[in-house]
PDB file of N, CA and C in Angstrom:
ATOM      1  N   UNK A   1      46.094 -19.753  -0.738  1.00  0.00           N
ATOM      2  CA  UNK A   1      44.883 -19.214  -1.269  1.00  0.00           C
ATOM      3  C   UNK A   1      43.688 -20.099  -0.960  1.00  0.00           C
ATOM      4  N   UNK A   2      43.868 -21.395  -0.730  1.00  0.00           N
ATOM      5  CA  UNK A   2      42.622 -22.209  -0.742  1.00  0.00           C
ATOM      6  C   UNK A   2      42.296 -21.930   1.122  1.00  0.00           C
ATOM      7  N   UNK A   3      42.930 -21.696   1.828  1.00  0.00           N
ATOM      8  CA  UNK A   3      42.809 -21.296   2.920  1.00  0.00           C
ATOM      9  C   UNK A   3      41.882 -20.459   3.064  1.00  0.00           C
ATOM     10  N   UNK A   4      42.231 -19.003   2.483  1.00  0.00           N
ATOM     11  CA  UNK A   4      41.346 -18.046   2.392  1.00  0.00           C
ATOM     12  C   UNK A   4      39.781 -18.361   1.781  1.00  0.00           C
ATOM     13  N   UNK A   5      39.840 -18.992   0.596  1.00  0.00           N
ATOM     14  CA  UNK A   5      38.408 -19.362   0.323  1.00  0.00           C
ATOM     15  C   UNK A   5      37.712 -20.339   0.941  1.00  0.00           C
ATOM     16  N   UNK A   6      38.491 -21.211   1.470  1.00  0.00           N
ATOM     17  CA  UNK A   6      37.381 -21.806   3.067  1.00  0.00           C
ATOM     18  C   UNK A   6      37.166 -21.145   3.891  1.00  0.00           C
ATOM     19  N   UNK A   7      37.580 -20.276   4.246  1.00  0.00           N
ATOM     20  CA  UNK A   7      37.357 -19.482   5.502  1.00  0.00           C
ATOM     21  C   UNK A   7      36.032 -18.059   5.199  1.00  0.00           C
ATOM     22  N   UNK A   8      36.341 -17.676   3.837  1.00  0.00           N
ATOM     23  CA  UNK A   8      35.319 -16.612   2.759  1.00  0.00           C
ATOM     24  C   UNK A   8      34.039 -18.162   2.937  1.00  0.00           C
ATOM     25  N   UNK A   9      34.012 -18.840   2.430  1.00  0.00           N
ATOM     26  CA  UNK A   9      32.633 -19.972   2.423  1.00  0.00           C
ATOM     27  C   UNK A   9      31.952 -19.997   3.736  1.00  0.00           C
ATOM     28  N   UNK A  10      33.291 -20.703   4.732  1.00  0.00           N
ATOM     29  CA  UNK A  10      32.457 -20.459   6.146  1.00  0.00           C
ATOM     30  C   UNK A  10      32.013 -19.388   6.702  1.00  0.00           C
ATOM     31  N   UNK A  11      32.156 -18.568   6.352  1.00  0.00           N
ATOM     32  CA  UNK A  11      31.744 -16.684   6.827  1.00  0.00           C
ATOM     33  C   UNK A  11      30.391 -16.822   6.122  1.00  0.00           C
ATOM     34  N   UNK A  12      30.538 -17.391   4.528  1.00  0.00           N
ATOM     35  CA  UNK A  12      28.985 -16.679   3.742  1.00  0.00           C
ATOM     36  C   UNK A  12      28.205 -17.994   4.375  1.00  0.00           C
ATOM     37  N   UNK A  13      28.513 -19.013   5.493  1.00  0.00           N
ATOM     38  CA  UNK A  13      27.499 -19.875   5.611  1.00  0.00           C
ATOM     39  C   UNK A  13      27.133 -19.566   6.870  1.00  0.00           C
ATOM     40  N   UNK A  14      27.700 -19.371   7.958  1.00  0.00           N
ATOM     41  CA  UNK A  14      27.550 -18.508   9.048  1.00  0.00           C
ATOM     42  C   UNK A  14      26.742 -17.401   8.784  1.00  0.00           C
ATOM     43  N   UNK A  15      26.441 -16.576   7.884  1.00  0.00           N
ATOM     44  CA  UNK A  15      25.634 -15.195   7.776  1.00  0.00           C
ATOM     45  C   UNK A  15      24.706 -15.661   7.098  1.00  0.00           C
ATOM     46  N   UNK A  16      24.605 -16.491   6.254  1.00  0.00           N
ATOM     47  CA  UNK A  16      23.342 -16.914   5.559  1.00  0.00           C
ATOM     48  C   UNK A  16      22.540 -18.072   6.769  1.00  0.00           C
ATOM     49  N   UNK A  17      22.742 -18.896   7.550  1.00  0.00           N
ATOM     50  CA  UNK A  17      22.146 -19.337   8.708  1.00  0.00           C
ATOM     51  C   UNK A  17      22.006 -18.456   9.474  1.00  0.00           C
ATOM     52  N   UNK A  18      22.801 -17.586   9.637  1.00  0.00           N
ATOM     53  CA  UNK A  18      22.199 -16.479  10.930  1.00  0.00           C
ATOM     54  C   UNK A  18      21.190 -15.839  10.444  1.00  0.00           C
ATOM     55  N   UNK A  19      21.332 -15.043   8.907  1.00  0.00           N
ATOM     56  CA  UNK A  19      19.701 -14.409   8.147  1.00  0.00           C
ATOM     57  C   UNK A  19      18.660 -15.487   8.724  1.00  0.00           C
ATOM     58  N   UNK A  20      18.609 -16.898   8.142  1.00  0.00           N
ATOM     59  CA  UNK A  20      17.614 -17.757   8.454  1.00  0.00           C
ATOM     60  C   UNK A  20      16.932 -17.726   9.361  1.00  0.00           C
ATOM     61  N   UNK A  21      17.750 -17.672  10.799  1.00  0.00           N
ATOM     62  CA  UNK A  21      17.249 -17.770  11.742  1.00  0.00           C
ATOM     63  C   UNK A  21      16.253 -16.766  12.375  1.00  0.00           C
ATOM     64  N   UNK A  22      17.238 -15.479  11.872  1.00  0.00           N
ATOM     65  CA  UNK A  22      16.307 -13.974  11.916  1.00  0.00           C
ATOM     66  C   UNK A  22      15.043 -14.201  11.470  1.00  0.00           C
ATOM     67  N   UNK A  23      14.829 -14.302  10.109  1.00  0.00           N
ATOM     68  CA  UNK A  23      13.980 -14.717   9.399  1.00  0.00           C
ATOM     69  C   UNK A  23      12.683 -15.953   9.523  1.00  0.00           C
ATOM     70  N   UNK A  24      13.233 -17.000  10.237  1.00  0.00           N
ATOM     71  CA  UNK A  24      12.438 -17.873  11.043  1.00  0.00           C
ATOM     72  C   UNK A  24      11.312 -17.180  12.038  1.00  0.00           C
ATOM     73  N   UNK A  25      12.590 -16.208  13.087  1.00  0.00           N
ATOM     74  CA  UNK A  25      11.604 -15.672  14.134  1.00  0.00           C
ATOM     75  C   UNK A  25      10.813 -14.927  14.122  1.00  0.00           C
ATOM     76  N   UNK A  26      11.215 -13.935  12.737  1.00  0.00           N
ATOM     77  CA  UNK A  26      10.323 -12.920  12.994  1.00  0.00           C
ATOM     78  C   UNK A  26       9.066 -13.540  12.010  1.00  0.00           C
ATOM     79  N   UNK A  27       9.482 -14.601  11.654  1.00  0.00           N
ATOM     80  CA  UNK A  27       7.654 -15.251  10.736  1.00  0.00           C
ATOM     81  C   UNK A  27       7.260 -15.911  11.593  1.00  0.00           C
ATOM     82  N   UNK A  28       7.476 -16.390  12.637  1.00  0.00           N
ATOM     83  CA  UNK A  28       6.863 -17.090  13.643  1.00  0.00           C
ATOM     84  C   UNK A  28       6.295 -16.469  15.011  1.00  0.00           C
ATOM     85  N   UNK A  29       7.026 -15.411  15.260  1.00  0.00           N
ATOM     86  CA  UNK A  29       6.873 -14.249  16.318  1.00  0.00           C
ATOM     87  C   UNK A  29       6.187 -13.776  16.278  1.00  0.00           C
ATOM     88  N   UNK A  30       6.595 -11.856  15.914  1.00  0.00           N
ATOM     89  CA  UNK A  30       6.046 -10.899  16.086  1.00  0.00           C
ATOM     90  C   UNK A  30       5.061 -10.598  14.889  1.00  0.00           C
ATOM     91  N   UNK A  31       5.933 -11.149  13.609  1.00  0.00           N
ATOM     92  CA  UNK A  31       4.894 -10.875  12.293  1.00  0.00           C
ATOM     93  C   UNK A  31       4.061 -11.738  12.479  1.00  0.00           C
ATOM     94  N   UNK A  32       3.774 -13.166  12.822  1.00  0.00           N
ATOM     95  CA  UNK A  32       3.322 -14.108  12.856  1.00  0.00           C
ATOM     96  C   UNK A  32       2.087 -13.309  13.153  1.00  0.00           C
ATOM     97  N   UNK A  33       1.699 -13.092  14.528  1.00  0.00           N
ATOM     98  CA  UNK A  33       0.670 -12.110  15.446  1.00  0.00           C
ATOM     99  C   UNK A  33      -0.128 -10.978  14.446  1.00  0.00           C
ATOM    100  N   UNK A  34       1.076 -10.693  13.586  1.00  0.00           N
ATOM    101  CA  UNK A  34       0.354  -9.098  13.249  1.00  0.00           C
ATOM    102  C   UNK A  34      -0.551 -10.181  11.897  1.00  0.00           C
ATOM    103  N   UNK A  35      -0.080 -10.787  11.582  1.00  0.00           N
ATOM    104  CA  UNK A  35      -1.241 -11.759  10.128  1.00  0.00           C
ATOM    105  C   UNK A  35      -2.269 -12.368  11.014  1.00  0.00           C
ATOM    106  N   UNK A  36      -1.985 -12.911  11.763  1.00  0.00           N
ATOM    107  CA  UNK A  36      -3.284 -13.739  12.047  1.00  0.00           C
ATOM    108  C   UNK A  36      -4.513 -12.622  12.693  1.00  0.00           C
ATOM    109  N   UNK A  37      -4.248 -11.863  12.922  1.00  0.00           N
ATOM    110  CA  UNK A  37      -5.010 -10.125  13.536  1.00  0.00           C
ATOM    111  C   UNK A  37      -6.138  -9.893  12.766  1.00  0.00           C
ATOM    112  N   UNK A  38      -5.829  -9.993  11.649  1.00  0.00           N
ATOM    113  CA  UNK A  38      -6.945  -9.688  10.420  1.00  0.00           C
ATOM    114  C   UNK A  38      -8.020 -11.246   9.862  1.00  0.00           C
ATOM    115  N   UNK A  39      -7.392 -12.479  10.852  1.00  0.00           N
ATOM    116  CA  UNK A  39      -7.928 -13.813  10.634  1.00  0.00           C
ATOM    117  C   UNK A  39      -8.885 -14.313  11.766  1.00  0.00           C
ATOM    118  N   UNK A  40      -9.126 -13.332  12.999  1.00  0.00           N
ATOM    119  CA  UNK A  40      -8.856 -13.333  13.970  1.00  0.00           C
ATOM    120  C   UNK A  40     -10.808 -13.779  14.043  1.00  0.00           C
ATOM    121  N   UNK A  41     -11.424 -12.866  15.414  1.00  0.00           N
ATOM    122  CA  UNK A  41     -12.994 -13.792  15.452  1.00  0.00           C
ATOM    123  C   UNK A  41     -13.461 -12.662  16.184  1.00  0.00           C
ATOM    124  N   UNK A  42     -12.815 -11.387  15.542  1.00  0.00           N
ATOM    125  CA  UNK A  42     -13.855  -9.992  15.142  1.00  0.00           C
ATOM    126  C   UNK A  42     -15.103 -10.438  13.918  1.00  0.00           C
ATOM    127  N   UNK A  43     -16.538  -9.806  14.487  1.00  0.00           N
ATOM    128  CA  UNK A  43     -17.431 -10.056  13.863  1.00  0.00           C
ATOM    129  C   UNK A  43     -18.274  -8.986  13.948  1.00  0.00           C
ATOM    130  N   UNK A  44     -17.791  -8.108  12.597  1.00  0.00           N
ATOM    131  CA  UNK A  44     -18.673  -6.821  12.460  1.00  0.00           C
ATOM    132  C   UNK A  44     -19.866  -7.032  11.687  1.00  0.00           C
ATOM    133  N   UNK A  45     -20.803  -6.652  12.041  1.00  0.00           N
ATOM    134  CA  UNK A  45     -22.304  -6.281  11.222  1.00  0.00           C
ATOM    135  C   UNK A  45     -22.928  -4.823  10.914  1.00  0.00           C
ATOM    136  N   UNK A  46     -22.782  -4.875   9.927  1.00  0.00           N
ATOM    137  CA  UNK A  46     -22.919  -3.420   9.352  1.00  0.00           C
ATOM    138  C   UNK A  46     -23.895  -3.583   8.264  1.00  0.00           C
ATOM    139  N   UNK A  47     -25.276  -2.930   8.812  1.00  0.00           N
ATOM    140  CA  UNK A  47     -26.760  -2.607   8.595  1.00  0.00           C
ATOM    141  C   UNK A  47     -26.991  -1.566   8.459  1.00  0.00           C
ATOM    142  N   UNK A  48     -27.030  -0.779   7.427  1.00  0.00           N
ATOM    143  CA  UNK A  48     -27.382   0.736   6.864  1.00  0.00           C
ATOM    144  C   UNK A  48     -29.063   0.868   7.040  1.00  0.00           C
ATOM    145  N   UNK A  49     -29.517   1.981   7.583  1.00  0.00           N
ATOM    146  CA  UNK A  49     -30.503   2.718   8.195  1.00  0.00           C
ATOM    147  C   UNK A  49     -31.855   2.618   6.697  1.00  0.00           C
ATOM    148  N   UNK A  50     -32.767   2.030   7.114  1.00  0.00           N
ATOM    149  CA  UNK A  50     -33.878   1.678   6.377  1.00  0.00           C
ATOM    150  C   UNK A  50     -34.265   3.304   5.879  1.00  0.00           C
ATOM    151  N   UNK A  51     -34.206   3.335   4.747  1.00  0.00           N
ATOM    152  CA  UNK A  51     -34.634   4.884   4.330  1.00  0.00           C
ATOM    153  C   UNK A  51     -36.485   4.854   4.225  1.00  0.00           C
ATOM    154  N   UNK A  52     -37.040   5.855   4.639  1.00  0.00           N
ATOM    155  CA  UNK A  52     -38.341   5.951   4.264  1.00  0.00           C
ATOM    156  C   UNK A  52     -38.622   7.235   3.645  1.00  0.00           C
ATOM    157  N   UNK A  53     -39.410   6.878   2.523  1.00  0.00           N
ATOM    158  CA  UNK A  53     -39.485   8.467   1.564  1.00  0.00           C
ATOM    159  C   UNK A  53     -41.344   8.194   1.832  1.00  0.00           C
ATOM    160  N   UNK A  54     -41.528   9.344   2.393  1.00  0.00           N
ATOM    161  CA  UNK A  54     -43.058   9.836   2.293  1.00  0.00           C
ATOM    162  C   UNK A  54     -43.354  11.028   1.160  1.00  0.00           C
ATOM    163  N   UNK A  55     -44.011  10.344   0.388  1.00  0.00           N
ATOM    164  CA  UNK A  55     -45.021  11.087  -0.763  1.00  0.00           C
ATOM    165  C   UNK A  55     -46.116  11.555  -0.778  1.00  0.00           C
ATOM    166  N   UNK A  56     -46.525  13.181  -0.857  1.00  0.00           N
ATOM    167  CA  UNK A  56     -47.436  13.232  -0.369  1.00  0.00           C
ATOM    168  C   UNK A  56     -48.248  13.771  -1.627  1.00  0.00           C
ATOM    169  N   UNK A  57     -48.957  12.853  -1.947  1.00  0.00           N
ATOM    170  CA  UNK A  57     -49.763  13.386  -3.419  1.00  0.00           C
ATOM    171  C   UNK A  57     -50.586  14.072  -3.665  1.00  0.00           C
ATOM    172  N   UNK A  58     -50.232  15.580  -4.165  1.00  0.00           N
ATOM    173  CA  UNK A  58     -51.595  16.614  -4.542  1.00  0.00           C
ATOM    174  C   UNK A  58     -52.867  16.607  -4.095  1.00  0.00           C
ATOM    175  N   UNK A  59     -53.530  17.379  -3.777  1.00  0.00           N
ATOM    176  CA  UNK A  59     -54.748  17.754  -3.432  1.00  0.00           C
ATOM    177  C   UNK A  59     -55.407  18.025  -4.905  1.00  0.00           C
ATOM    178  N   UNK A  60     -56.123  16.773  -4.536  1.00  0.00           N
ATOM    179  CA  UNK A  60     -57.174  16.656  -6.366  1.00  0.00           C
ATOM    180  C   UNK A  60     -58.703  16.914  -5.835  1.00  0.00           C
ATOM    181  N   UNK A  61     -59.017  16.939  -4.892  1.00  0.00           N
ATOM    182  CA  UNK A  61     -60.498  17.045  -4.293  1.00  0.00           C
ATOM    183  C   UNK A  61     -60.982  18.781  -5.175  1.00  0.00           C
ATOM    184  N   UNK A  62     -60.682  19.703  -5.062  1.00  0.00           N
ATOM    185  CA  UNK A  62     -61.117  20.898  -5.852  1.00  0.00           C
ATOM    186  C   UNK A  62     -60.400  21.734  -6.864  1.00  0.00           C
ATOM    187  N   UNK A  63     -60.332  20.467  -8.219  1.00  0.00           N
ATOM    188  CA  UNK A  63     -59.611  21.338  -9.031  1.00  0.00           C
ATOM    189  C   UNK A  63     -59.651  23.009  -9.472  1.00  0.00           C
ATOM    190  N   UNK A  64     -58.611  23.795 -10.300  1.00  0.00           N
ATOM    191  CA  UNK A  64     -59.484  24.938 -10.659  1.00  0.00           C
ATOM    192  C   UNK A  64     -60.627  24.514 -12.211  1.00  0.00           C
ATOM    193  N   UNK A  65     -61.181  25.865 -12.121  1.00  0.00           N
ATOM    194  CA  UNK A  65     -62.123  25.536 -13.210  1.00  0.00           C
ATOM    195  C   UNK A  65     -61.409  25.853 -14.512  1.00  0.00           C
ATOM    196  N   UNK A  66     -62.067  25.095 -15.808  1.00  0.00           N
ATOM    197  CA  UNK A  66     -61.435  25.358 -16.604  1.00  0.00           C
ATOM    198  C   UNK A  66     -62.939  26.272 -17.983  1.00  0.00           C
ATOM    199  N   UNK A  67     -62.366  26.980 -18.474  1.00  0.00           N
ATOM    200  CA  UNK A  67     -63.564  27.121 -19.574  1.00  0.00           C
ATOM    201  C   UNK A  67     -63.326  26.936 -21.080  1.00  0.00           C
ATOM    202  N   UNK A  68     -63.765  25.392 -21.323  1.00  0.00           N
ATOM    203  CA  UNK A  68     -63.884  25.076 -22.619  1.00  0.00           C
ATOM    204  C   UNK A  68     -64.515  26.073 -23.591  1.00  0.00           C
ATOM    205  N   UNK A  69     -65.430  26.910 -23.475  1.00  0.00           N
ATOM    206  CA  UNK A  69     -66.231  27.410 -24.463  1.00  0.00           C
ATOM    207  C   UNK A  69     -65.257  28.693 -25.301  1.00  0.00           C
ATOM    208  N   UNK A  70     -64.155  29.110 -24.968  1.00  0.00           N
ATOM    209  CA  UNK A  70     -63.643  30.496 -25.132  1.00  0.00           C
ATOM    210  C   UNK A  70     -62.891  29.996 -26.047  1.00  0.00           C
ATOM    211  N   UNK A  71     -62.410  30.447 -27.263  1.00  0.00           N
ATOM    212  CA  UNK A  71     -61.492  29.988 -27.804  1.00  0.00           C
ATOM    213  C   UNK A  71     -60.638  31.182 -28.537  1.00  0.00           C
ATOM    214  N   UNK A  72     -60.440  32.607 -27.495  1.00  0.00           N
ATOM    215  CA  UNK A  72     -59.684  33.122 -27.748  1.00  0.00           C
ATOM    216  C   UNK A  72     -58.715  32.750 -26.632  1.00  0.00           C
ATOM    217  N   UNK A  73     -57.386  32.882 -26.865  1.00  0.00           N
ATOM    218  CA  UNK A  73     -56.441  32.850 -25.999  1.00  0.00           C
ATOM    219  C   UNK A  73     -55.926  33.906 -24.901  1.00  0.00           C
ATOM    220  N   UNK A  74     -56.309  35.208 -25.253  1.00  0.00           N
ATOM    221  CA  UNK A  74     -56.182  36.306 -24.477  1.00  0.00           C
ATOM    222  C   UNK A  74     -56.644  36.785 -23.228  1.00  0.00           C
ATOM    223  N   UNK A  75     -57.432  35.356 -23.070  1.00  0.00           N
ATOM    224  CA  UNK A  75     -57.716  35.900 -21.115  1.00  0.00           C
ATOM    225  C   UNK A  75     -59.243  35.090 -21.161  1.00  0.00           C
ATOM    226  N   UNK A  76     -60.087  35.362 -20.775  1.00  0.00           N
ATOM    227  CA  UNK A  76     -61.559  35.342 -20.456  1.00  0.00           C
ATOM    228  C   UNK A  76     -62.204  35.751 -21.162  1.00  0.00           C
ATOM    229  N   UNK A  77     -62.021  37.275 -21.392  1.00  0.00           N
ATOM    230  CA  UNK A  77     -62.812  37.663 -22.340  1.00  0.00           C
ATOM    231  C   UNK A  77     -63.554  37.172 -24.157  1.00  0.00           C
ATOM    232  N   UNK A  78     -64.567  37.331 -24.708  1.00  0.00           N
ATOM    233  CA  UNK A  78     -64.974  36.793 -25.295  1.00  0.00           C
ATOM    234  C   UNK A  78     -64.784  37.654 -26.641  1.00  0.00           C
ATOM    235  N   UNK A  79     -63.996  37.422 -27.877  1.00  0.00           N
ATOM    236  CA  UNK A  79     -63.458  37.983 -29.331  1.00  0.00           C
ATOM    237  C   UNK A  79     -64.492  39.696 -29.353  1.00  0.00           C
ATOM    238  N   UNK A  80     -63.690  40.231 -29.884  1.00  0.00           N
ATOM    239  CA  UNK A  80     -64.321  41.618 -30.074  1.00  0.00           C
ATOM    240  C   UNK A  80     -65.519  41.366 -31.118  1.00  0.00           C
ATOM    241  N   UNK A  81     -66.636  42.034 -31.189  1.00  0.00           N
ATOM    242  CA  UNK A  81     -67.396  41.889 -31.915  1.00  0.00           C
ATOM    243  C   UNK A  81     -67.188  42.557 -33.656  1.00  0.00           C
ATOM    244  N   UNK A  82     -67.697  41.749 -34.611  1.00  0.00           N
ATOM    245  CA  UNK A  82     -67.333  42.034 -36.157  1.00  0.00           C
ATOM    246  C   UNK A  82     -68.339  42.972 -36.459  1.00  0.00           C
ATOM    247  N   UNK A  83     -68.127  44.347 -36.234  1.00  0.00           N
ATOM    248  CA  UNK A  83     -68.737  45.679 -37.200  1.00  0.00           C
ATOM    249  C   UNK A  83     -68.665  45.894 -38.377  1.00  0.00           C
ATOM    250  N   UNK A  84     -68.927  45.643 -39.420  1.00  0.00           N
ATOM    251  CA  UNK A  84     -68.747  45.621 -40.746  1.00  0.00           C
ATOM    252  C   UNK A  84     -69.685  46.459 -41.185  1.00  0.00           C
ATOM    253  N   UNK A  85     -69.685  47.492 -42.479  1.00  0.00           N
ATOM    254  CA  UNK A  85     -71.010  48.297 -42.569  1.00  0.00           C
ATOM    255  C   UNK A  85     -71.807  47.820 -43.863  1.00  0.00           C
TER     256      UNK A  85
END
């Protein structure tokens, strides 16, 4: 039996160094490349378009007229006259 469990140890140490090694290359390799991509000496400038709002303010040179003197509300015309006998 002790046979068998040296031989079960050397198997799980053999597969756990072989993971490692996998694991080494591909952080040093191919993934390695794809991280440093985003670290890299791209240099974007991004400047949004100057907005201009033109206002163009009323024409005040000829107001309409107004007539203070009336103080019925019904138009222009001036209160019916008081006939009383």
């Amino acid at each position: 039996m002790t046979a068998a469990a040296g031989i079960n140890l050397i198997t799980v140490v053999i597969v756990l160094g072989v993971l490692a090694i996998i694991a080494w290359y591909l952080f040093t390799g191919p993934l390695h490349s794809i991280g440093s991509a985003g670290s890299g000496q791209t240099n974007v400038n991004v400047q949004p378009p100057q907005t201009t709002v033109n206002v163009q303010p009323p024409n005040v040179s000829n107001p309409a007229p107004t007539n203070n003197n009336n103080t019925n509300t019904g138009g222009g015309n001036p209160p019916p006259a008081n006939n009383q006998p």
